[in-house]
N, C-alpha and C. Protein backbone atom coordinates (compact mmCIF):
# COMPACT_ATOMS: atom_id res chain seq x y z
N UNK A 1 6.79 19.71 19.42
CA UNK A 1 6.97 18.57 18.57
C UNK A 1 6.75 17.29 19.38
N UNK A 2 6.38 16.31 18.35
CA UNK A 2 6.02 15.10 19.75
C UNK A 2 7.23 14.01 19.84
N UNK A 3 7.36 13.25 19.96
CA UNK A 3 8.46 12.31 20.08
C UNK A 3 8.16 11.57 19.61
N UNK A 4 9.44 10.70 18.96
CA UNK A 4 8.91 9.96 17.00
C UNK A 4 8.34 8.42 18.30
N UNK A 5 7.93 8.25 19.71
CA UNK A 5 7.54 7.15 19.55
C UNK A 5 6.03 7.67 19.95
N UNK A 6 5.59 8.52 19.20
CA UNK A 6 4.09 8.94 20.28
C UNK A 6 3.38 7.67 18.81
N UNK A 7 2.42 7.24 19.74
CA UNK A 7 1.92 6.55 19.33
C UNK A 7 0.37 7.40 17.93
N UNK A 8 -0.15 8.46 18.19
CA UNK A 8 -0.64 9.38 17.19
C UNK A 8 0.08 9.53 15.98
N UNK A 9 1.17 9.92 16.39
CA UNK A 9 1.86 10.39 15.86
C UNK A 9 2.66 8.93 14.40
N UNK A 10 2.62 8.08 15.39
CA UNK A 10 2.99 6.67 14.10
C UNK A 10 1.92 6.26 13.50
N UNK A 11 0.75 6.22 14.06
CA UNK A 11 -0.50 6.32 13.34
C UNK A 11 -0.56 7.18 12.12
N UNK A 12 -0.38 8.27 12.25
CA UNK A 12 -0.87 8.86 11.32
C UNK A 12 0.08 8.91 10.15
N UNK A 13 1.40 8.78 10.85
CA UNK A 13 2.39 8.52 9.84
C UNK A 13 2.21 7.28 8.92
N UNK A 14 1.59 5.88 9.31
CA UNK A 14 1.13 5.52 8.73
C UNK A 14 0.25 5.31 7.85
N UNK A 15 -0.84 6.06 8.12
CA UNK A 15 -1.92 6.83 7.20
C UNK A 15 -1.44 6.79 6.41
N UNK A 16 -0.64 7.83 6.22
CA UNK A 16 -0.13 8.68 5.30
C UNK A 16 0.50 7.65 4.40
N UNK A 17 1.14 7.34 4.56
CA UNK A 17 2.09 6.20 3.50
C UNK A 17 0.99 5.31 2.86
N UNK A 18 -0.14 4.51 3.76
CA UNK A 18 -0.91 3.89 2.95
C UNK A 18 -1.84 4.87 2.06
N UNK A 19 -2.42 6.06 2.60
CA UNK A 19 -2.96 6.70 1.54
C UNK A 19 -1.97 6.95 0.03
N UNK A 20 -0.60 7.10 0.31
CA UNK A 20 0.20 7.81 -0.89
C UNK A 20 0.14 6.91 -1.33
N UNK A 21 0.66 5.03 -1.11
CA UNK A 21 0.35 4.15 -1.69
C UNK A 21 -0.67 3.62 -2.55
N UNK A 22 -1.79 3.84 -1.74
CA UNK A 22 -3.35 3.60 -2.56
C UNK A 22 -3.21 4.03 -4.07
N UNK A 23 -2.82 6.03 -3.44
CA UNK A 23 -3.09 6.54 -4.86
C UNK A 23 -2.09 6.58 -6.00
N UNK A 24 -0.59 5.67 -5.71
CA UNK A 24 0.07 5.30 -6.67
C UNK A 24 -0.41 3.70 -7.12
N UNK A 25 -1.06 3.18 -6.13
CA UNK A 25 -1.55 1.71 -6.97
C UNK A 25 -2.81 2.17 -8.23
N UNK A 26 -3.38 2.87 -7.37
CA UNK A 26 -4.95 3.36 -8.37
C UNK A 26 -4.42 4.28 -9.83
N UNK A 27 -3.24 5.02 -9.83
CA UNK A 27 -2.47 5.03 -11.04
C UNK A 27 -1.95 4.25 -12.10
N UNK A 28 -1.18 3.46 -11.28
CA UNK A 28 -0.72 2.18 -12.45
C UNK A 28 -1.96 0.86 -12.61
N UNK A 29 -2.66 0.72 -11.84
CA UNK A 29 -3.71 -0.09 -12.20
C UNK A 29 -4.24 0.35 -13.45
N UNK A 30 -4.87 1.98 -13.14
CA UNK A 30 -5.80 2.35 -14.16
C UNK A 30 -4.65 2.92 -15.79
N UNK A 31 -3.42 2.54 -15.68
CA UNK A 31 -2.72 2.32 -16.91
C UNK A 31 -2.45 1.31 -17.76
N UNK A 32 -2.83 0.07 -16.39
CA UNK A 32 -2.04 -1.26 -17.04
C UNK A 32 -3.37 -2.15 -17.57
N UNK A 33 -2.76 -3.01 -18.60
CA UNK A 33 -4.04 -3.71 -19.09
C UNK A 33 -4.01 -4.78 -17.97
N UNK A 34 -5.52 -5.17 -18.04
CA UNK A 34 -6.03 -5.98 -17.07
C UNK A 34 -5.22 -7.67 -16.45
N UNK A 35 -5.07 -7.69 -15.64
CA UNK A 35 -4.25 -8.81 -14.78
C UNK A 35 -4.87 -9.96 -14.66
N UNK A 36 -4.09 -11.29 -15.09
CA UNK A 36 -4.75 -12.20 -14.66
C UNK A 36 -4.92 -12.71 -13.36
N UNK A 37 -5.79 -13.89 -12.95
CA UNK A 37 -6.00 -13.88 -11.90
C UNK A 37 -4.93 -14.45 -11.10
N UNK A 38 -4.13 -15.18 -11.70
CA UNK A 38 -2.65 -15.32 -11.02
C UNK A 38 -1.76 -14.18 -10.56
N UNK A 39 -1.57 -13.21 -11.72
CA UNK A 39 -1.22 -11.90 -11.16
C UNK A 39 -1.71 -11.28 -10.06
N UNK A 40 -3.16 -11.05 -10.13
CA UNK A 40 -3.86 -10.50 -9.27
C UNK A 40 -3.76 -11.52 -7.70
N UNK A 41 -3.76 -12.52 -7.54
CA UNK A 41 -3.31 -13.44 -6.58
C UNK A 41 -1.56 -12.71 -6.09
N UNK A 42 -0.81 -12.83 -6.61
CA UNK A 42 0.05 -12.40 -6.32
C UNK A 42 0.63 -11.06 -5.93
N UNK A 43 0.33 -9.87 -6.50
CA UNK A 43 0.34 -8.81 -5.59
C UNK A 43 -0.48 -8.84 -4.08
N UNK A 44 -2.06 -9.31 -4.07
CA UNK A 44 -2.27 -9.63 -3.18
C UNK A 44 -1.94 -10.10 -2.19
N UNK A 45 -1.05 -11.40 -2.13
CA UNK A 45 -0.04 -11.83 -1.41
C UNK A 45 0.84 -10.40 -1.12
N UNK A 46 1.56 -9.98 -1.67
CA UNK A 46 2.61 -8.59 -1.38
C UNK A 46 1.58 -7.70 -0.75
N UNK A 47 0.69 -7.08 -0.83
CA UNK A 47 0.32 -6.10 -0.05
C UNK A 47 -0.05 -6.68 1.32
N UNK A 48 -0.21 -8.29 1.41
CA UNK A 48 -0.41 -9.03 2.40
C UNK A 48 0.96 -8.73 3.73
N UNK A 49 1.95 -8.70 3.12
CA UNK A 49 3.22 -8.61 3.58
C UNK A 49 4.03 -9.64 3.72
N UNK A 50 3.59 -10.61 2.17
CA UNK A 50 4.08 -12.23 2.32
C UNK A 50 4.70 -12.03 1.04
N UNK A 51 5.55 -12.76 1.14
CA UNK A 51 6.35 -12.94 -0.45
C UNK A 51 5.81 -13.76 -1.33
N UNK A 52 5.90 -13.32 -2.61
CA UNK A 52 5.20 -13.62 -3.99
C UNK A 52 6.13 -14.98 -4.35
């Protein structure tokens, strides 16, 4: 087992979270009716890692 600071090892752990993320955004996107561009400005900001 590697040790939670191996650096591979947080990598990929990160992967992982942004992939699971992606494919829960690409879900509710493709449910929700279309966003204005203020909306769309504003999540942007959040996935930025800045507050809305």
């Amino acid at each position: 087992m590697r040790p939670s600071d191996d650096p591979e090892l947080i990598a990929a752990r990160r992967n992982l979270k942004a992939a699971k993320l992606e494919e829960y955004v690409a879900r509710v996107v493709s449910k929700a009716p279309a966003l204005t561009q203020e909306q769309i400005d504003r999540v942007s900001v959040l996935l930025r890692g800045g507050a809305a």
